[in-house]
N, C-alpha and C. Protein backbone atom coordinates (compact mmCIF):
# COMPACT_ATOMS: atom_id res chain seq x y z
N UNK A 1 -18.17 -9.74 -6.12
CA UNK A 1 -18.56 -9.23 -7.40
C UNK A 1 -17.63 -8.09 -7.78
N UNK A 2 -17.12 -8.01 -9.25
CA UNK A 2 -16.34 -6.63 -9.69
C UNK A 2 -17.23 -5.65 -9.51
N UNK A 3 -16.20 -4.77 -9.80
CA UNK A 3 -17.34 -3.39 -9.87
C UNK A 3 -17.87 -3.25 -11.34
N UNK A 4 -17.44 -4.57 -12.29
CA UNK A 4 -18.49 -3.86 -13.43
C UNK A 4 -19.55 -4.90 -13.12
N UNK A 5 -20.12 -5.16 -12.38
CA UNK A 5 -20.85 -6.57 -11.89
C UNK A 5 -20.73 -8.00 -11.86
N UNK A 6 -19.40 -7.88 -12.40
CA UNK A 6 -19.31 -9.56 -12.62
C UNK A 6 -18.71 -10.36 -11.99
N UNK A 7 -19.34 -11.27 -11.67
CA UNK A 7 -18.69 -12.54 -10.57
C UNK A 7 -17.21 -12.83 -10.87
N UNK A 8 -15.89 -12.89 -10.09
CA UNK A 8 -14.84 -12.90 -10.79
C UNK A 8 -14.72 -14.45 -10.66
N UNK A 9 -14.02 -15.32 -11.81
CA UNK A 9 -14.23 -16.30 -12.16
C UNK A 9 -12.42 -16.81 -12.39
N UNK A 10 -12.44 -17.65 -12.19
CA UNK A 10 -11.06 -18.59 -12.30
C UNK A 10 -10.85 -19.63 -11.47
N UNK A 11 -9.78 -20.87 -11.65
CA UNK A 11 -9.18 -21.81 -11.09
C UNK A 11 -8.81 -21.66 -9.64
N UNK A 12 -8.47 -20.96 -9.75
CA UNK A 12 -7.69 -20.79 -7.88
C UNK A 12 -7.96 -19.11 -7.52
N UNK A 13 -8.10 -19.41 -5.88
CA UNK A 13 -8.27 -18.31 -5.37
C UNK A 13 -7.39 -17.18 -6.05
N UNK A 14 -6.26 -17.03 -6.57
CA UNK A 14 -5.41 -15.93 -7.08
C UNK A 14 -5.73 -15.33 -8.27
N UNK A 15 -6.71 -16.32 -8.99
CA UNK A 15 -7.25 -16.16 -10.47
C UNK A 15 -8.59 -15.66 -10.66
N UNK A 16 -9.22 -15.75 -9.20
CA UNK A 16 -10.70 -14.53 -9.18
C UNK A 16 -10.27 -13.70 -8.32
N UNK A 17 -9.33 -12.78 -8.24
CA UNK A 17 -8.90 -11.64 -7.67
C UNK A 17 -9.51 -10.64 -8.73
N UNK A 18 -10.19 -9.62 -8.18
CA UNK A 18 -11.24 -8.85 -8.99
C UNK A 18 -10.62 -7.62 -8.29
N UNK A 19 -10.47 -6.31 -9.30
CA UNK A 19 -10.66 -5.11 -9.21
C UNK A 19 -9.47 -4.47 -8.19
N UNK A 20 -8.44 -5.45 -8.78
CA UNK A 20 -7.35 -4.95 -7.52
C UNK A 20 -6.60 -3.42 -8.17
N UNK A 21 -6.50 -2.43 -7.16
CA UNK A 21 -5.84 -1.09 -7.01
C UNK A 21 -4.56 -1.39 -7.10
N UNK A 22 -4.17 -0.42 -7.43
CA UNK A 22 -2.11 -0.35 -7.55
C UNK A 22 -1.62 -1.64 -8.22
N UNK A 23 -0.46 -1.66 -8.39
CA UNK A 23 0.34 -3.12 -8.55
C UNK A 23 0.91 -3.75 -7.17
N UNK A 24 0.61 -5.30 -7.74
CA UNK A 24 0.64 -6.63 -6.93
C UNK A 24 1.66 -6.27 -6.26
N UNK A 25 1.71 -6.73 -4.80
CA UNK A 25 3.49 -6.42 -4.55
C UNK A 25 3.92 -8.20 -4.10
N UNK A 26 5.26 -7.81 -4.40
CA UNK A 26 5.77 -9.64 -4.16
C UNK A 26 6.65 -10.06 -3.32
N UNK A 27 6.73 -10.70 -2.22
CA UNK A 27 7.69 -10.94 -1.27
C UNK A 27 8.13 -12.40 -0.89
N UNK A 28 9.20 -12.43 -0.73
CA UNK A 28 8.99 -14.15 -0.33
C UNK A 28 8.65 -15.31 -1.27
N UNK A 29 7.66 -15.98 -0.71
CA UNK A 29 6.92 -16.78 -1.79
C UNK A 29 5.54 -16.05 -1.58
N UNK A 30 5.07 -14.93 -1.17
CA UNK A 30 3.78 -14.05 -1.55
C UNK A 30 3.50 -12.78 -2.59
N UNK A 31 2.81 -13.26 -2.96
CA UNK A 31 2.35 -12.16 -3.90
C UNK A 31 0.83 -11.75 -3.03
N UNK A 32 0.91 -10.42 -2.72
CA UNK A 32 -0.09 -9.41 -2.15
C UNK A 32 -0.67 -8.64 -2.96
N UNK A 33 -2.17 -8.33 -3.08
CA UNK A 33 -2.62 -7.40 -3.70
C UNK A 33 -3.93 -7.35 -2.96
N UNK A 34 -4.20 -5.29 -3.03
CA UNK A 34 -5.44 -4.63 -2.63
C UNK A 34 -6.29 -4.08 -3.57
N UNK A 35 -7.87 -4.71 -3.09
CA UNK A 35 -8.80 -4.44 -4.06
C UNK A 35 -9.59 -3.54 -3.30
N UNK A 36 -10.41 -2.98 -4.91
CA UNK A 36 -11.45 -1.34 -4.48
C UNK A 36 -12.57 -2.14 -3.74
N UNK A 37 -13.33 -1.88 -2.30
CA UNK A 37 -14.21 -2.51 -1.97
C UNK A 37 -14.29 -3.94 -1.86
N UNK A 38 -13.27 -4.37 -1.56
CA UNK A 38 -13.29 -5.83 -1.41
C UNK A 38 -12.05 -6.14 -0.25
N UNK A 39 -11.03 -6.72 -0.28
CA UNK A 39 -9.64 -7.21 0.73
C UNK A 39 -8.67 -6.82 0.11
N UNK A 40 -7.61 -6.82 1.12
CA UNK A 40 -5.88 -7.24 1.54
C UNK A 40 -5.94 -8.60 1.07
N UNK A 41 -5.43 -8.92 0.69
CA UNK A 41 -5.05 -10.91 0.49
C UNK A 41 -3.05 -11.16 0.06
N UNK A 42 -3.37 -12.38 0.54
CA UNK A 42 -1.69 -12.79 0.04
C UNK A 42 -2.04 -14.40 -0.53
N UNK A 43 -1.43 -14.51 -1.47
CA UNK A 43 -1.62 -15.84 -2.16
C UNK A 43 -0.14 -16.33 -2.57
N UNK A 44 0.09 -17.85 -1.76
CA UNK A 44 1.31 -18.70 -1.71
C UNK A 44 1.70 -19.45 -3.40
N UNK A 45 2.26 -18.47 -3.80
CA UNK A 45 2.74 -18.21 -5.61
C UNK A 45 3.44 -19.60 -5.52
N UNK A 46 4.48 -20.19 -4.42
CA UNK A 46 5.09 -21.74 -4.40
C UNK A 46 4.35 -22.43 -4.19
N UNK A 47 2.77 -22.25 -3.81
CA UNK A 47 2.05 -23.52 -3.20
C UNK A 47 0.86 -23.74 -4.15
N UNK A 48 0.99 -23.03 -5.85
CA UNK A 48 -0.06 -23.05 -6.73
C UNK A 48 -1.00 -21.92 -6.65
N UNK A 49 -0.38 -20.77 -5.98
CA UNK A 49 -1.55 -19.65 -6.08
C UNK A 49 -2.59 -19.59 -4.76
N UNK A 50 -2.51 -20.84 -4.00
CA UNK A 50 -3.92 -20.79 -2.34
C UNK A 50 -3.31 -19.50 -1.95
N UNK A 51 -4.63 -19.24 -1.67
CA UNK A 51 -4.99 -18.42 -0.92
C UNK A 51 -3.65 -18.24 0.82
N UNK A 52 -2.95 -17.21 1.28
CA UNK A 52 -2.58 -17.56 2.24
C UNK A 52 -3.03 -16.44 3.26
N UNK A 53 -3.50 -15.68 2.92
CA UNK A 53 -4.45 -15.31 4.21
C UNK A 53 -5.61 -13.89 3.61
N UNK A 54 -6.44 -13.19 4.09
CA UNK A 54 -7.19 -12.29 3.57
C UNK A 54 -7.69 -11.71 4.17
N UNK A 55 -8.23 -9.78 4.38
CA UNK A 55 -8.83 -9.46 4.80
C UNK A 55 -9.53 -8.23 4.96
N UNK A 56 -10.70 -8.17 4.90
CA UNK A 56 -11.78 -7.26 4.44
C UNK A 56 -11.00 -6.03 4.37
N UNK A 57 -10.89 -5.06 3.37
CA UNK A 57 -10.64 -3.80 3.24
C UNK A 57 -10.62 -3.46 2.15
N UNK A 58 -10.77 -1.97 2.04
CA UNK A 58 -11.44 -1.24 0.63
C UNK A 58 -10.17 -0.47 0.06
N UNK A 59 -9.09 -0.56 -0.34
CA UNK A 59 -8.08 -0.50 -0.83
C UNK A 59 -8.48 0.81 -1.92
N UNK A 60 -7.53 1.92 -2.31
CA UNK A 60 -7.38 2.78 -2.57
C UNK A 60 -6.68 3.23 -3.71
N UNK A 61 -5.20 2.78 -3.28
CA UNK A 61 -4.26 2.99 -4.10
C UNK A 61 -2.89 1.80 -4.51
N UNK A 62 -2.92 1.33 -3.85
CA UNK A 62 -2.00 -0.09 -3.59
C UNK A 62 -1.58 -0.37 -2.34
N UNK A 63 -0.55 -0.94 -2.74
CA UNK A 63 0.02 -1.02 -1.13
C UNK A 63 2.07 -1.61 -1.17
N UNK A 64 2.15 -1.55 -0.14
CA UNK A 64 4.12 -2.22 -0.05
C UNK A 64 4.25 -3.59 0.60
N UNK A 65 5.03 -4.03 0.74
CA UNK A 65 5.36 -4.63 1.79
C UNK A 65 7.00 -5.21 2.41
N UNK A 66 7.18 -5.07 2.91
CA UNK A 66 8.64 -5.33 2.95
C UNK A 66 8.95 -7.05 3.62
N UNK A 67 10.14 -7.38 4.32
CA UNK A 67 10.07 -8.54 5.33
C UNK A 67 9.15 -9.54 5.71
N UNK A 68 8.19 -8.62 6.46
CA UNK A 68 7.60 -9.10 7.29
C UNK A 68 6.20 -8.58 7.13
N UNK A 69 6.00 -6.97 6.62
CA UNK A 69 4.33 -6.69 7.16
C UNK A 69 4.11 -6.51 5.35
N UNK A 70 3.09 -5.83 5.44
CA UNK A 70 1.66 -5.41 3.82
C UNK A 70 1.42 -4.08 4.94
N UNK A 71 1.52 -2.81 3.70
CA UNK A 71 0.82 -1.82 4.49
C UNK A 71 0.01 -1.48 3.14
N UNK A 72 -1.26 -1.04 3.61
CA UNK A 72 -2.07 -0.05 2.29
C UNK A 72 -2.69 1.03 3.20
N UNK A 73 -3.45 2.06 2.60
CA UNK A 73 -4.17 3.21 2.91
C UNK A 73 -5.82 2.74 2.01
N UNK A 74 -6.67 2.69 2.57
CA UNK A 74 -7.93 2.43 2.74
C UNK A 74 -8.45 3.72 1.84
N UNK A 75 -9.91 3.71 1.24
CA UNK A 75 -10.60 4.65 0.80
C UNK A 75 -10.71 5.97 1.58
N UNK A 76 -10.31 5.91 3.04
CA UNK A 76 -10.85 6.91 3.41
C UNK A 76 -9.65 7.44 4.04
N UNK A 77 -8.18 6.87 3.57
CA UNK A 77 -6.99 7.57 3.85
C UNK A 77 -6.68 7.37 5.21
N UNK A 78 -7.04 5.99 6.07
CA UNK A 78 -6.62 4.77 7.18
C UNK A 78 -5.18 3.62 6.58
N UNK A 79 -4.04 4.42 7.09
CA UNK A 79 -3.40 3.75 6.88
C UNK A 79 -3.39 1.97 7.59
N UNK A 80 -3.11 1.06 7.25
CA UNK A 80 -2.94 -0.26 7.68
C UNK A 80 -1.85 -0.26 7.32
N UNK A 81 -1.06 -1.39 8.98
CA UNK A 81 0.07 -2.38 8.51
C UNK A 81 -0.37 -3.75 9.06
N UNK A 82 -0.20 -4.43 8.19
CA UNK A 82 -0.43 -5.67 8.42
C UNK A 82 0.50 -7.13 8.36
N UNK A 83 0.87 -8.34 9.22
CA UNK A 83 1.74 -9.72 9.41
C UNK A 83 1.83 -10.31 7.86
N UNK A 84 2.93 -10.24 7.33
CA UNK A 84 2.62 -10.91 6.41
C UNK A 84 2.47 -12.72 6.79
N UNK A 85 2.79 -12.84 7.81
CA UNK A 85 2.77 -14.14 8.44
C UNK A 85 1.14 -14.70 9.16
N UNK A 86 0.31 -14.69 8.30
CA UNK A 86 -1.34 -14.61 8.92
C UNK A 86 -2.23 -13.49 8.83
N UNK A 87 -1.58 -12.44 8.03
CA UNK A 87 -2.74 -11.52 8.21
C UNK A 87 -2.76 -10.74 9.01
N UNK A 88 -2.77 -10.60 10.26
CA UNK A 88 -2.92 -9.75 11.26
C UNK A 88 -2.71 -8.58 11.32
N UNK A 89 -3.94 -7.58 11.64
CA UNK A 89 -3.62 -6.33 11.57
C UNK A 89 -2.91 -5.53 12.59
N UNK A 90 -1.77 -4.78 12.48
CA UNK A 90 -0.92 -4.43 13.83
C UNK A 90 -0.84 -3.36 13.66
N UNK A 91 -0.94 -2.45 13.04
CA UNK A 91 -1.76 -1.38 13.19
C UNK A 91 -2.14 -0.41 12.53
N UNK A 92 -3.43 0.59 12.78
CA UNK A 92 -4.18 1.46 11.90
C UNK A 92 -3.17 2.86 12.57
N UNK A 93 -3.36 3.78 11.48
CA UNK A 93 -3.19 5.46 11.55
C UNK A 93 -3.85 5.79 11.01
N UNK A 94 -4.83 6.84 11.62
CA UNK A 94 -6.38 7.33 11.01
C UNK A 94 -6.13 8.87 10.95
N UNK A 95 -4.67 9.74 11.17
CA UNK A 95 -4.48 11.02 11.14
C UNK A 95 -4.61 11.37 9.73
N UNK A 96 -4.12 10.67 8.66
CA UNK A 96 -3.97 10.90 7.49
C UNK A 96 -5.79 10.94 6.81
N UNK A 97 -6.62 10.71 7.28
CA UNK A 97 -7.93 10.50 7.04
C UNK A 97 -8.85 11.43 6.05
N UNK A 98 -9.04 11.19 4.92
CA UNK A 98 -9.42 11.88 3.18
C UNK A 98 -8.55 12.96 2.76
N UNK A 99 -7.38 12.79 2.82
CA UNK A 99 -5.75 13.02 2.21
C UNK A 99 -5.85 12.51 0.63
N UNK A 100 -6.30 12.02 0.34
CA UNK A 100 -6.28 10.72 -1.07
C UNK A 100 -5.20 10.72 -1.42
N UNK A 101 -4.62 9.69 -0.71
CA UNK A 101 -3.63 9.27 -0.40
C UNK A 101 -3.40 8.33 -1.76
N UNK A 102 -1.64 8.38 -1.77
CA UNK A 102 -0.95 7.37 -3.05
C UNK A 102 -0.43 6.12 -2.32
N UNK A 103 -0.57 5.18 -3.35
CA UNK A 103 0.35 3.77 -2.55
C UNK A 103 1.58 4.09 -1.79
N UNK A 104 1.96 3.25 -0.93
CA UNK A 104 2.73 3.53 -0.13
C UNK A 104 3.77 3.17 -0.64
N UNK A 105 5.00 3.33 -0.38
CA UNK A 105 6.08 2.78 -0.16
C UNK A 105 7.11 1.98 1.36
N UNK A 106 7.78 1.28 1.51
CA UNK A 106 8.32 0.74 2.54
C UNK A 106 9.86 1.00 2.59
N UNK A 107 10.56 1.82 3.75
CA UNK A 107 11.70 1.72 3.45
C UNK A 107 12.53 1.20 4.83
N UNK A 108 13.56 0.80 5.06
CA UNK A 108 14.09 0.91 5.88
C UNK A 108 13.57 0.84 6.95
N UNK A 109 13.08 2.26 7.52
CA UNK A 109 12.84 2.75 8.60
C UNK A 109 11.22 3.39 8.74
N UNK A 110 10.40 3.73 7.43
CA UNK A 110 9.59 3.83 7.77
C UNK A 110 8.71 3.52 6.54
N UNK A 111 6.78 4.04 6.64
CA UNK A 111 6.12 4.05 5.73
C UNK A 111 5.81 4.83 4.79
N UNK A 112 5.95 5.18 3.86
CA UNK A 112 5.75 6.61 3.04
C UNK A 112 4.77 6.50 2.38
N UNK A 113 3.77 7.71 2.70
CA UNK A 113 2.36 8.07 1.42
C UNK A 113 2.77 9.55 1.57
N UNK A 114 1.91 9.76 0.13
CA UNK A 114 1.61 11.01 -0.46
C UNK A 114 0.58 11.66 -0.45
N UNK A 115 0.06 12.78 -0.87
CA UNK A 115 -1.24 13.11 -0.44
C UNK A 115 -1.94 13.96 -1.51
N UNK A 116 -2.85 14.52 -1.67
CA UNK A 116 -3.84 15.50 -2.43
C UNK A 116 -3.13 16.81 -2.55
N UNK A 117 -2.55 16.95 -1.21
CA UNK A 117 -1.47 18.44 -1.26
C UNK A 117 -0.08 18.55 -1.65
N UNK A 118 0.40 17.89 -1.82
CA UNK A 118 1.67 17.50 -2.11
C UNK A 118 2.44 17.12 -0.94
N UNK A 119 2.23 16.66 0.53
CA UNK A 119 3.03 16.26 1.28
C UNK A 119 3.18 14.66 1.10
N UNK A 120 4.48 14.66 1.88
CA UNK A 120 4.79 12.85 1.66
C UNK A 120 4.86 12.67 3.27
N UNK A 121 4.37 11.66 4.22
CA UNK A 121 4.34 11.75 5.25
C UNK A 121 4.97 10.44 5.37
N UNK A 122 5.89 10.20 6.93
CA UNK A 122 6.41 9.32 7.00
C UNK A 122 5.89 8.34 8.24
N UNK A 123 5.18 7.16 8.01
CA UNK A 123 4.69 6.07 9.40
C UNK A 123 5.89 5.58 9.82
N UNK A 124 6.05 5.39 11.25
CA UNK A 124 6.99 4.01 11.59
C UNK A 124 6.46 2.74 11.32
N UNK A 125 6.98 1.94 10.75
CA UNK A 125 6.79 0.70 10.30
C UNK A 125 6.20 -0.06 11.46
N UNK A 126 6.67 0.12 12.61
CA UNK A 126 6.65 -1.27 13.89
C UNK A 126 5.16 -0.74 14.58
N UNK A 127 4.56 0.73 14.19
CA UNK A 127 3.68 0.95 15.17
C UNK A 127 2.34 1.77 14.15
N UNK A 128 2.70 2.45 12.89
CA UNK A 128 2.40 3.73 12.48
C UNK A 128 2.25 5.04 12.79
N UNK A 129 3.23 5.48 14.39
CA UNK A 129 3.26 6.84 14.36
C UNK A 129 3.86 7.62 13.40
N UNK A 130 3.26 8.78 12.84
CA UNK A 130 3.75 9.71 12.52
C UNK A 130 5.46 10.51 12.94
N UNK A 131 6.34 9.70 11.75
CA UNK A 131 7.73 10.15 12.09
C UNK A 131 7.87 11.55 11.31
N UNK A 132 7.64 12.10 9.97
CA UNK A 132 7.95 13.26 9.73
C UNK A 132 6.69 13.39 8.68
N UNK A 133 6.86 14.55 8.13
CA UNK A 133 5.89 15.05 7.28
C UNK A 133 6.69 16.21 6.13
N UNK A 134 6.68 15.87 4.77
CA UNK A 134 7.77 16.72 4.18
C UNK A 134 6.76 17.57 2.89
N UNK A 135 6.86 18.73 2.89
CA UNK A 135 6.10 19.38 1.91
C UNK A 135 6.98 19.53 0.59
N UNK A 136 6.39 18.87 -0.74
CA UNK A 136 6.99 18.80 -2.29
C UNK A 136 6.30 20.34 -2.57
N UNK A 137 6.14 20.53 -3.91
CA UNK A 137 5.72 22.18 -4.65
C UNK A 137 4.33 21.90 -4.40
N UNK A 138 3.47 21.28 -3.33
CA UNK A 138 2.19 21.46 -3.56
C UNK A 138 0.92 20.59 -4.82
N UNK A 139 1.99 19.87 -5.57
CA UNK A 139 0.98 19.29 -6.54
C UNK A 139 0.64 17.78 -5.83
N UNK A 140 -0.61 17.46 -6.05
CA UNK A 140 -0.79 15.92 -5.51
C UNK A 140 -0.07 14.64 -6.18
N UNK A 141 0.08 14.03 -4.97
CA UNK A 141 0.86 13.30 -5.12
C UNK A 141 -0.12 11.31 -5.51
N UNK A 142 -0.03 11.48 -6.75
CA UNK A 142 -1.20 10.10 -7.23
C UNK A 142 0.11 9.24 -7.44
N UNK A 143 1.08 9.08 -8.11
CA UNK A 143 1.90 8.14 -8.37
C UNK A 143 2.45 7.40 -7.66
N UNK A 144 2.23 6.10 -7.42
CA UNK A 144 2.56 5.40 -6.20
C UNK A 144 4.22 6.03 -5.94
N UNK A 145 4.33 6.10 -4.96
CA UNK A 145 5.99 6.17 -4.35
C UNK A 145 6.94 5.19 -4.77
N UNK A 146 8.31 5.28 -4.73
CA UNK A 146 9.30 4.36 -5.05
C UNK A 146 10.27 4.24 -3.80
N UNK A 147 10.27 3.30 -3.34
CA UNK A 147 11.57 3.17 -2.33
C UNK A 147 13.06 2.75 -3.12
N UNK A 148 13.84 3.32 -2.91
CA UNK A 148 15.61 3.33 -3.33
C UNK A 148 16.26 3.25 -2.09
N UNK A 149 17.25 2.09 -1.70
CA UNK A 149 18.47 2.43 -0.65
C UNK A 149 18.85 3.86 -0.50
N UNK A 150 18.61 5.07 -0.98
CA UNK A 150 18.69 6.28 -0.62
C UNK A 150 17.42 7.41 0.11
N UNK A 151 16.51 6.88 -0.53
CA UNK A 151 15.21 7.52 0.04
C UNK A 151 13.71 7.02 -0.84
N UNK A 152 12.70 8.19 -1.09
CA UNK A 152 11.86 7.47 -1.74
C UNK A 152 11.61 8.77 -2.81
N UNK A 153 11.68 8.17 -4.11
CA UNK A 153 11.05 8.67 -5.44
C UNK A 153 9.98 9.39 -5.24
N UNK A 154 9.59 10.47 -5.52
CA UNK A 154 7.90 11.21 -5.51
C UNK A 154 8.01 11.92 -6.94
N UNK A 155 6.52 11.96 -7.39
CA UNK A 155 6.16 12.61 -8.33
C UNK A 155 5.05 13.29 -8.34
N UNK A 156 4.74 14.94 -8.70
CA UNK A 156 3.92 15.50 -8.63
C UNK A 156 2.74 15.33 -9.44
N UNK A 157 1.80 15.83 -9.65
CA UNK A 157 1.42 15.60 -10.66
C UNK A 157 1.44 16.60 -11.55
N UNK A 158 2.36 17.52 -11.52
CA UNK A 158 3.15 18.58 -12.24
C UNK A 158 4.48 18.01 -13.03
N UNK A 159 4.48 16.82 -12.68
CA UNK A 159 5.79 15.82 -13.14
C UNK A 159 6.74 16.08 -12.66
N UNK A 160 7.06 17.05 -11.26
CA UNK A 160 8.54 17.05 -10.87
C UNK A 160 8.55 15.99 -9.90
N UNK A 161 10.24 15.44 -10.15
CA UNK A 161 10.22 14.37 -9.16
C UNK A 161 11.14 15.09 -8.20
N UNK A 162 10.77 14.21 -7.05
CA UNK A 162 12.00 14.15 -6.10
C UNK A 162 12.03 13.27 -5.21
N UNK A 163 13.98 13.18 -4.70
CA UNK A 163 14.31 11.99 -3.90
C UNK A 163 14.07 12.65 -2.44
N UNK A 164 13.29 12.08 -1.55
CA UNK A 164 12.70 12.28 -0.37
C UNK A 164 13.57 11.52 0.99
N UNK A 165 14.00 11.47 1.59
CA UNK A 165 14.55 10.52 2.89
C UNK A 165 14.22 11.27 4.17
N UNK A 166 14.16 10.60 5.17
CA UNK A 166 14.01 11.42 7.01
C UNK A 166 15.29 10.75 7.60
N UNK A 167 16.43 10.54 6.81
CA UNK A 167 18.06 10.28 7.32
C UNK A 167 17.91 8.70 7.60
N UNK A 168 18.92 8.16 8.37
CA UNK A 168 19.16 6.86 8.57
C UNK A 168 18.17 6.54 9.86
């Protein structure tokens, strides 16, 4: 059910996707998207939209995905990375926990969210430890992140931006 109560209704599993957070992200032949109180899902965009895998979580702000995984941050600021190959969850980081946290970004080398305080913190992709932690002017950080071959885009909500990286 949406959150304005209504049964979400359509043709194919991709077409009752209800109440999804952030923008869709697209990889491959998947298109991924996270909903408020509902799943993670990936739906096979070459195979008519089925469903290609799904799973329970209360999605926040959006999510990335690069290659291989889907990462999002959960309502309660639990980062997930997850297979884009089946779903599988490989792993949670629960340090970041009611941060209200911004969609992530994926780069290179690691995971990037933002936070309520203005830090941008960096996951390793392969595990989610905590690789760095970088303090902006303090304003929260709501605007999903941007990954660039140079680093990642942030915006305050003071409107200053800046280009962020933790090196090669």
């Amino acid at each position: 059910m949406g959150r304005h109560g209504r049964h979400p209704r359509g043709a194919s599993e991709l077409e009752r996707v209800a109440d999804v957070v952030g923008r869709p992200a697209l990889t491959q032949n998947l298109l991924c998207a996270v909903a408020f109180q509902g799943r993670i899902a990936c739906f096979d965009i070459a195979g008519g939209g089925e469903l290609a895998w799904a799973r329970d979580f209360s999605g926040a702000s959006g999510m990335a995905v690069d290659g291989s995984s889907a990462f999002a941050a959960d309502a309660h600021g639990v980062v997930s990375g997850f297979l884009l190959s089946g779903g599988s969850n490989i792993w949670r980081q629960d340090a970041l926990r009611n941060r209200s946290l911004s969609a992530p970004a994926s780069t290179p080398r690691a995971v990037a969210v933002g936070d309520y305080q203005g830090y941008v913190h960096f996951l390793a992709r392969e595990d989610g430890r905590l690789l760095a932690r970088i303090a902006t002017d303090g304003d929260a950080i709501l605007a999903p992140l941007e990954s660039t071959p140079f680093g990642v885009v942030v915006q305050g909500t003071s409107g200053n931006v800046r280009l962020l990286s933790t090196g090669s």
